[in-house]
Protein backbone atom coordinates (compact mmCIF):
# COMPACT_ATOMS: atom_id res chain seq x y z
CA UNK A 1 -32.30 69.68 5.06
CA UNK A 2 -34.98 67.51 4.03
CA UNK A 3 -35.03 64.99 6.61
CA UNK A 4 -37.88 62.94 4.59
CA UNK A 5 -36.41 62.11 1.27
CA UNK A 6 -33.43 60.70 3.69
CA UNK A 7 -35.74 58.60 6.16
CA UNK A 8 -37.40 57.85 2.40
CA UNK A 9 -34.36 56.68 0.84
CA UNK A 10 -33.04 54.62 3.78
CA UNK A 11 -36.13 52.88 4.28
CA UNK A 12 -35.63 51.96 0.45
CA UNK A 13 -32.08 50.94 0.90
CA UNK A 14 -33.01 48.61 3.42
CA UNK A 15 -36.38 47.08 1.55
CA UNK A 16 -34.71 46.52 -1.07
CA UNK A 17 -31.35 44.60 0.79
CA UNK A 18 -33.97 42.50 2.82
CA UNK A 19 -35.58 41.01 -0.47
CA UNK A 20 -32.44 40.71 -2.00
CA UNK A 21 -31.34 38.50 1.05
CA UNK A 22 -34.73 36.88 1.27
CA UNK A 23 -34.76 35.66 -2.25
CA UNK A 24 -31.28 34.62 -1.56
CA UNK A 25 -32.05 32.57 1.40
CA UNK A 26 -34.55 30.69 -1.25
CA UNK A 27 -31.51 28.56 -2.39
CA UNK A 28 -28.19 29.32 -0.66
CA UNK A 29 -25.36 27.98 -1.95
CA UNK A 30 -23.66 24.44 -0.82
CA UNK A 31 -20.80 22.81 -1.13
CA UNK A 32 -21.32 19.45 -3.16
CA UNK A 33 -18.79 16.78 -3.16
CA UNK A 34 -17.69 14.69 -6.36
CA UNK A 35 -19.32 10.95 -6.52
CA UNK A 36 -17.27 9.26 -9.02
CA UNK A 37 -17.87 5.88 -8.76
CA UNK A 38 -21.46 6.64 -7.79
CA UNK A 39 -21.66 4.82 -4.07
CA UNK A 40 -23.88 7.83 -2.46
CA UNK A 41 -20.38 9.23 -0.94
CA UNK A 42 -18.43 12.50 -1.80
CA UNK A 43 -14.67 12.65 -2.43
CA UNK A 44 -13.60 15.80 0.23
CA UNK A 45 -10.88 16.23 -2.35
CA UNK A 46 -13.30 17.22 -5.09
CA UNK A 47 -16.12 20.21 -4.46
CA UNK A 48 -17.94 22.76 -5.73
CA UNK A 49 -20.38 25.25 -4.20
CA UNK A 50 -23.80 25.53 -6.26
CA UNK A 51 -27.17 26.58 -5.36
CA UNK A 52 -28.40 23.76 -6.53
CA UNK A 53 -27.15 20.04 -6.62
CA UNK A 54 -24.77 18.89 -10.39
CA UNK A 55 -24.95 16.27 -11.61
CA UNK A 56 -22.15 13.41 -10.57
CA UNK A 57 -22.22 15.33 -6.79
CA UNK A 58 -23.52 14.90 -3.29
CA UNK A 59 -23.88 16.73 -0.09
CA UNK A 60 -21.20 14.22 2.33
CA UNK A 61 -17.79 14.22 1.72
CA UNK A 62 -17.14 10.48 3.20
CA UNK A 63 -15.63 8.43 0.62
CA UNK A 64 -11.62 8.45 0.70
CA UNK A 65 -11.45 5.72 -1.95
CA UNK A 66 -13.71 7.49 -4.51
CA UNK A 67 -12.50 5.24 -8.06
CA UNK A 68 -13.74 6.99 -11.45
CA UNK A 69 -15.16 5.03 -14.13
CA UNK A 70 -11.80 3.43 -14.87
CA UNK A 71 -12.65 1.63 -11.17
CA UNK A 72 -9.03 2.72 -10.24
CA UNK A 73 -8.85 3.56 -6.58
CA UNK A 74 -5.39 5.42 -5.18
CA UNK A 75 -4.75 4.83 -1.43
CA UNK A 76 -1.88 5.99 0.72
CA UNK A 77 -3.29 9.36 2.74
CA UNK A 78 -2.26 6.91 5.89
CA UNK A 79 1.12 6.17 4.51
CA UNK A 80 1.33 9.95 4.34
CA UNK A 81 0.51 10.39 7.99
CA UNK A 82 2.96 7.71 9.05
CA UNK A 83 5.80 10.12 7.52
CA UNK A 84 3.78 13.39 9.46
CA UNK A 85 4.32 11.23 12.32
CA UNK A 86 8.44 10.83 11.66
CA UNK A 87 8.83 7.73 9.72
CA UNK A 88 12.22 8.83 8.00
CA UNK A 89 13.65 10.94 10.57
CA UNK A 90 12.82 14.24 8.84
CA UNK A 91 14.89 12.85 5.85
CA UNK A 92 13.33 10.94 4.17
CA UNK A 93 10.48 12.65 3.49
CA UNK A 94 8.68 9.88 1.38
CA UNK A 95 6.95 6.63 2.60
CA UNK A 96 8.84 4.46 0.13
CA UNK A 97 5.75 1.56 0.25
CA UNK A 98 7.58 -1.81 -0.74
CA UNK A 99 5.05 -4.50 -0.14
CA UNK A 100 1.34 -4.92 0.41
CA UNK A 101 -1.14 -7.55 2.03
CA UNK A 102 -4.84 -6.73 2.62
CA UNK A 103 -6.57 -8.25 5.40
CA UNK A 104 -9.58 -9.40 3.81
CA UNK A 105 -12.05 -10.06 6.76
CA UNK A 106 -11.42 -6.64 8.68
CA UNK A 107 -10.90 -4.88 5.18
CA UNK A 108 -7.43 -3.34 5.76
CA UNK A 109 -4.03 -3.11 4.11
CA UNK A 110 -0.56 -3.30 5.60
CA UNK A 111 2.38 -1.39 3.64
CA UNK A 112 6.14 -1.26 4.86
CA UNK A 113 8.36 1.74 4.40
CA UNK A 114 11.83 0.41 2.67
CA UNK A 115 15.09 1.64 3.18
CA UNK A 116 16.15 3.88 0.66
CA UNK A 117 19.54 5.92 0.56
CA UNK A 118 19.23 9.37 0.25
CA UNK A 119 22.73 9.71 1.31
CA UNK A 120 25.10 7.82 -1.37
CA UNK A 121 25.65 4.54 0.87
CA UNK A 122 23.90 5.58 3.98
CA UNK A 123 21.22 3.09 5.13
CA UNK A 124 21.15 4.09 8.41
CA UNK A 125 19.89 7.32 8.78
CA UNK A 126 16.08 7.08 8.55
CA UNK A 127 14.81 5.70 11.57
CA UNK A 128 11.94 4.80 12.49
CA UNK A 129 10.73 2.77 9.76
CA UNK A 130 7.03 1.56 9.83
CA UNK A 131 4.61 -1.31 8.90
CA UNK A 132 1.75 0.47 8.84
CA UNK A 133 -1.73 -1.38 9.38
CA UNK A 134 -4.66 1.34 7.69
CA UNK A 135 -8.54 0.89 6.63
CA UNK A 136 -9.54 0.38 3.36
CA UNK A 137 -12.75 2.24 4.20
CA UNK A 138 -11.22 5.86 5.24
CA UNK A 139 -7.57 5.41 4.13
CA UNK A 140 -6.80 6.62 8.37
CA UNK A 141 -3.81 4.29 9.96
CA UNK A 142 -5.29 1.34 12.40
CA UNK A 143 -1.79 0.05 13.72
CA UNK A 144 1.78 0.70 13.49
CA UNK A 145 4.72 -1.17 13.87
CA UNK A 146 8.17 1.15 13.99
CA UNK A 147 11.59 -0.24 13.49
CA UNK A 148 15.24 0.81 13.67
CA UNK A 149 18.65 -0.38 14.08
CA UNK A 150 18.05 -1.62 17.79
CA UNK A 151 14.70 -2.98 17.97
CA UNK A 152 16.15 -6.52 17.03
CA UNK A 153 19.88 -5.94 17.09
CA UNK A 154 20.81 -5.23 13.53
CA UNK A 155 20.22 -3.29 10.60
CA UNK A 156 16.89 -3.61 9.27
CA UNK A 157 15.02 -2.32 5.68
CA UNK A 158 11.82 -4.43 5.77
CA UNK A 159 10.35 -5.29 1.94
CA UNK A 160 8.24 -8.24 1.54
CA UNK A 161 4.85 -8.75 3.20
CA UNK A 162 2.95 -11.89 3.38
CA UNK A 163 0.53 -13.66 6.03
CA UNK A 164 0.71 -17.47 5.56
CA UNK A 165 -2.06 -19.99 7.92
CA UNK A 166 -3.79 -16.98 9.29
CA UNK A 167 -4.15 -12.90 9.96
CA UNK A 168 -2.85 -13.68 13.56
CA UNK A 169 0.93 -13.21 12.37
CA UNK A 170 2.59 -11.36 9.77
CA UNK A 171 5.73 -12.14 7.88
CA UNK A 172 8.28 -10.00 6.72
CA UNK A 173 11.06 -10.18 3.87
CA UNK A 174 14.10 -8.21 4.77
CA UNK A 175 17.07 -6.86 2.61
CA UNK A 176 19.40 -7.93 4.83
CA UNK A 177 18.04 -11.41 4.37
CA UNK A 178 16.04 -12.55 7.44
CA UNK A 179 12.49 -13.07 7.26
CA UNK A 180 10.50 -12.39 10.30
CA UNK A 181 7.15 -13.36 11.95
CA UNK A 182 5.40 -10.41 13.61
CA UNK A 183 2.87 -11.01 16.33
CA UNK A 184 0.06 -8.53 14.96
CA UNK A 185 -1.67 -9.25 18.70
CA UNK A 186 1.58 -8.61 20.58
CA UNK A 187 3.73 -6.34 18.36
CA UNK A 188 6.54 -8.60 19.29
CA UNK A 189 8.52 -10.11 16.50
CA UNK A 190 8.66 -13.74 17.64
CA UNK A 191 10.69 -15.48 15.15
CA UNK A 192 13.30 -15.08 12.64
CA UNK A 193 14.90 -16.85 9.87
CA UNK A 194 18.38 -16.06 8.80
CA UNK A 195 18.81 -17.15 4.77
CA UNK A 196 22.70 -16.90 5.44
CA UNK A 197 21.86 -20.28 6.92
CA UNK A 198 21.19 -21.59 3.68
CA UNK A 199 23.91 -20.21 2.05
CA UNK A 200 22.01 -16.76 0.68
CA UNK A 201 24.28 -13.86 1.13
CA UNK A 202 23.94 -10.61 -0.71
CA UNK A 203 25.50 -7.26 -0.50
CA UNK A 204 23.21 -4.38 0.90
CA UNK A 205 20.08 -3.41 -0.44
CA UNK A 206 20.13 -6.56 -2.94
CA UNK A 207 18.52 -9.12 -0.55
CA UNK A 208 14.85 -10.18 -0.04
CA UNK A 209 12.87 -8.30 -1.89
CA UNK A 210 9.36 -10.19 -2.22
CA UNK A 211 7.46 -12.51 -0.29
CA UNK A 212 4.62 -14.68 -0.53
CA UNK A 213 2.99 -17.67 1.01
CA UNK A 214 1.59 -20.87 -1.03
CA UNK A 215 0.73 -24.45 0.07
CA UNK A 216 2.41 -25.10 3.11
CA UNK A 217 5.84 -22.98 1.71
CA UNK A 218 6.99 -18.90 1.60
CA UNK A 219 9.00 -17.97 -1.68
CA UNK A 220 11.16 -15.17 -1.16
CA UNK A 221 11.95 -13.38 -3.97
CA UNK A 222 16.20 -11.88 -4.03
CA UNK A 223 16.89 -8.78 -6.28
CA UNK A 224 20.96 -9.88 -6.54
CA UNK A 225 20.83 -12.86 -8.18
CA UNK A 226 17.52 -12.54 -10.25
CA UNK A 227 15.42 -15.84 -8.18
CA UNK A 228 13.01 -17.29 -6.53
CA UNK A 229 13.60 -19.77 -3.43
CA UNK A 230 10.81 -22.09 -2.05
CA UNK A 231 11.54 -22.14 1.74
CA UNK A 232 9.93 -24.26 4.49
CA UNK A 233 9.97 -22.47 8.01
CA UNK A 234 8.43 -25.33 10.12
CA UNK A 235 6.10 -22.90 11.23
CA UNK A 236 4.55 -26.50 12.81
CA UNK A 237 7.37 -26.36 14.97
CA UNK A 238 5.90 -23.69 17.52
CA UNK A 239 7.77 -24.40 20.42
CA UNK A 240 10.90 -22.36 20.91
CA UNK A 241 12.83 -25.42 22.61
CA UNK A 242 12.24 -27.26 19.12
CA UNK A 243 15.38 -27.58 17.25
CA UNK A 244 13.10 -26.61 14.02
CA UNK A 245 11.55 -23.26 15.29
CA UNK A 246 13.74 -21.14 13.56
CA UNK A 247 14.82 -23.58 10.91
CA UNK A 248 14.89 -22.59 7.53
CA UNK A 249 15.04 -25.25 4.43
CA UNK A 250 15.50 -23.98 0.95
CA UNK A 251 13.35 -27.08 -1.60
CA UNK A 252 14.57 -25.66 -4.33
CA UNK A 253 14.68 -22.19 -6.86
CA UNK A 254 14.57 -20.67 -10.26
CA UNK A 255 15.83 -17.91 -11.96
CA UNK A 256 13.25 -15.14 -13.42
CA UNK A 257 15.88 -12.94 -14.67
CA UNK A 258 14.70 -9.94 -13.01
CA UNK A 259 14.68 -8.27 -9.70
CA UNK A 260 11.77 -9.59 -8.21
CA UNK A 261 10.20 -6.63 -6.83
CA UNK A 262 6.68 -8.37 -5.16
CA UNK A 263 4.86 -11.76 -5.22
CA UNK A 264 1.42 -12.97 -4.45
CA UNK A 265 0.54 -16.79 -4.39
CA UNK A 266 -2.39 -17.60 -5.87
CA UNK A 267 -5.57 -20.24 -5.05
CA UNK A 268 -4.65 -21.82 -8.33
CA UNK A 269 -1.37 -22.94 -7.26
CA UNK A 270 0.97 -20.31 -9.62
CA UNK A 271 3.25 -17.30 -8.07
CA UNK A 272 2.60 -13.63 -9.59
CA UNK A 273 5.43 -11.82 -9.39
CA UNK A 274 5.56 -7.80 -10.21
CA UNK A 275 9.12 -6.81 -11.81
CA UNK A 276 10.19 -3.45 -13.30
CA UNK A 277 11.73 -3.88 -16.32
CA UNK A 278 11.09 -0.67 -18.09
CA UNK A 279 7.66 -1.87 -18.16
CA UNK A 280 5.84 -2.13 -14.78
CA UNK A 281 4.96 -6.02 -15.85
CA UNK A 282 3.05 -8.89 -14.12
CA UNK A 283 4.61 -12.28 -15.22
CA UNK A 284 2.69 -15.34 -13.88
CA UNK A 285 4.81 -18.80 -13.02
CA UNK A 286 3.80 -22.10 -11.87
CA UNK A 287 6.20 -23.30 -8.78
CA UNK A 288 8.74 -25.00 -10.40
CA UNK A 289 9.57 -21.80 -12.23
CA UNK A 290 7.78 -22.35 -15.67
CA UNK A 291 6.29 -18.94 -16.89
CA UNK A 292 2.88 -19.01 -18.15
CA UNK A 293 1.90 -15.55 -19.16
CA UNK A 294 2.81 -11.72 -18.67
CA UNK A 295 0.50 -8.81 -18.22
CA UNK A 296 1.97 -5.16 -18.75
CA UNK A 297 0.17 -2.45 -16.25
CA UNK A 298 -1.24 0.36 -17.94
CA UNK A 299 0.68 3.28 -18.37
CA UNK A 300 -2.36 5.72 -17.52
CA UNK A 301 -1.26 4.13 -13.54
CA UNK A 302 1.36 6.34 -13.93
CA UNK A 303 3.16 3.66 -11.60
CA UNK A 304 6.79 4.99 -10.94
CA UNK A 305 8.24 1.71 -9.59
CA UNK A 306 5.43 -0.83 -8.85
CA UNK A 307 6.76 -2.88 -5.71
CA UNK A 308 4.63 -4.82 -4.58
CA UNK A 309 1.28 -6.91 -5.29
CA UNK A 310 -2.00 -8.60 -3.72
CA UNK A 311 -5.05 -10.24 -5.40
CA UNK A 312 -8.12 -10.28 -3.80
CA UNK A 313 -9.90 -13.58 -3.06
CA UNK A 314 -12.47 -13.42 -5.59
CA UNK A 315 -9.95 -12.35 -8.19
CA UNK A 316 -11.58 -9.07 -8.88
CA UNK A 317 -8.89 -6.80 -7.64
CA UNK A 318 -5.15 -5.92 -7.71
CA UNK A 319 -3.38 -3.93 -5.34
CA UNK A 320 -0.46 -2.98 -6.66
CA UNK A 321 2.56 -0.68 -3.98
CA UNK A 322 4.28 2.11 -5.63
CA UNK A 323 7.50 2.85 -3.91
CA UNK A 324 8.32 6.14 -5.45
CA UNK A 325 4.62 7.31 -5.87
CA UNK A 326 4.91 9.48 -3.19
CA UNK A 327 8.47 10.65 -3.63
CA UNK A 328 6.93 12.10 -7.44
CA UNK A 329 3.67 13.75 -5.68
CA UNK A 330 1.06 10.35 -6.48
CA UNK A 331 0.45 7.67 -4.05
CA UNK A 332 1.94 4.55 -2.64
CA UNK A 333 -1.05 2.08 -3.01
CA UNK A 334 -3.28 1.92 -6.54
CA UNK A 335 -6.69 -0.56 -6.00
CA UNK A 336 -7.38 -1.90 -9.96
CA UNK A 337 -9.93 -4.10 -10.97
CA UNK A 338 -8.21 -7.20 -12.18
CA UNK A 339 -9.07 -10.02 -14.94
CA UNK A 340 -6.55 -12.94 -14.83
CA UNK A 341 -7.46 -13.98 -18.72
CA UNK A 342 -5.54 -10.87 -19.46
CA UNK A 343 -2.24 -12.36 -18.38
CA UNK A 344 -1.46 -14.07 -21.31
């Protein structure tokens, strides 16, 4: 055997694998991370592994709210974990987001999982049901809130969101017609209105649907007849012993004829209200229920049943809730860029 052609040809082998890895080791590949609204930070949904770095890409995957050119930003990964966590008792599997309220100043939104029946007339079955409390920034849940049937006594399927003086206490729209002021410091709901007080009675899943704060007064928007009442809570009256705490005064309503599905008061002094009505359509209207202008949402949202709405203080963004987005595989909170001259 001719032991040095085989020491030959190994030592040949082996030359030629250490180049190989050498000039590979020149420019290994990495994993680059879509930029699409150009901020310096990667989408970790979006990669690709290159020697060198495309164009459009960068090396961090931190941005969860990574908007394309269309400046349309889709939020709900939180929502998602809410419903990981057992927000519909393993039923329903969807966190059916039917109101939103962003927190401006520590740059978070709040969402509330509605009541939905899976079940032909069961209401009942999905508890816990959550407000959940997430970041703007990484889309990761900050607080939760969980309800069901014996955290206040009754039957609950939480819809409207709204905060009215301050961030210190949030305010809830229920089906089953109560509205209810939520401690955010304490977790404790500490008040509650009852609308049957005023003579506002629905059958299930046909009660407060929307809710919004404006000038001193909440409007509360009810899917069975088609309206919006103008309520005063006294929140003045903060002492429990005051005959006024829970006190609830209706000043007066108007028809929209449409299930009001969200509202948002606005610094001007008009109510937008969100409605589906084939359409996912914006209709603006001042507070004594004349309607000044309508704005249709883009199909190319792909919105399944828009729920819910908040404008940002300097009027450059909509949020808009999507309660079916994630039943359908899309998500539950949709950041646009907003122009109010396009209501018209």
């Amino acid at each position: 055997m001719n032991y040095s052609k085989i020491i030959f040809s190994l030592i040949l082998a082996l030359s030629i694998s250490f180049f190989a890895c050498e000039e590979e080791s020149l420019c290994p590949d990495t994993l680059w991370y879509q930029d699409a609204d150009g901020d310096g930070l990667g989408n970790p949904d979006q990669s690709i592994s290159a020697c060198e770095q495309p164009s459009g890409y960068v090396s961090n995957a931190n941005d969860t709210d990574d908007g394309g050119s269309d400046g349309i930003v889709a939020l709900g990964d939180a929502l998602s974990d809410q419903i990981a966590a057992g927000d519909g008792a393993g039923i329903d599997n969807a966190f059916r987001n039917s109101g939103i309220v962003i927190d401006e100043a520590a740059n978070t939104y709040f969402a509330v999982n509605g009541v939905h029946p899976i079940n032909s007339g069961d209401y009942s079955s999905y508890y816990p049901k959550s407000i959940v409390e997430a970041s703007l920034d990484t889309d990761e849940i900050v607080n939760v809130w969980s309800f069901d049937a014996t955290t206040l006594g009754r039957q609950v399927d939480m819809e409207g969101l709204t905060f009215a003086e301050n961030t210190d206490f949030l305010y809830i729209g229920d089906e089953y017609n109560f509205i209810y002021e939520l401690d955010l410091s304490s977790g404790q709901i500490t008040r509650e209105w009852d609308l049957a007080d005023i003579g506002i009675s629905t059958s299930t899943d046909r009660g407060i649907e929307a809710l919004t704060y404006l000038d001193g007064y909440f409007y509360a928007g009810v899917q069975a007849d088609q309206s919006i009442y103008q309520l005063d809570l006294h929140l003045d009256a903060d002492d429990p012993n005051d005959a006024d705490y829970q006190k609830v005064e209706s000043i007066s309503s108007f028809s929209v004829g449409v299930s009001p599905s969200g509202l948002f008061g606005a610094s001007d002094g008009s109510i937008y209200m969100i409605a589906v009505t084939g359409d996912q359509v914006i209709y603006n209207y001042s507070t004594s229920g004349s309607l000044n202008c309508t704005y249709t949402l883009a199909t190319s949202l792909n919105l399944q049943r828009a729920d819910g709405i908040y404008i940002d203080s300097n009027g450059d963004y909509a949020y808009i809730a999507d309660s079916q987005g994630m039943l359908n595989g899309l998500s539950s909170v949709y950041k646009i860029p907003w122009d109010a001259s396009e209501c018209q």
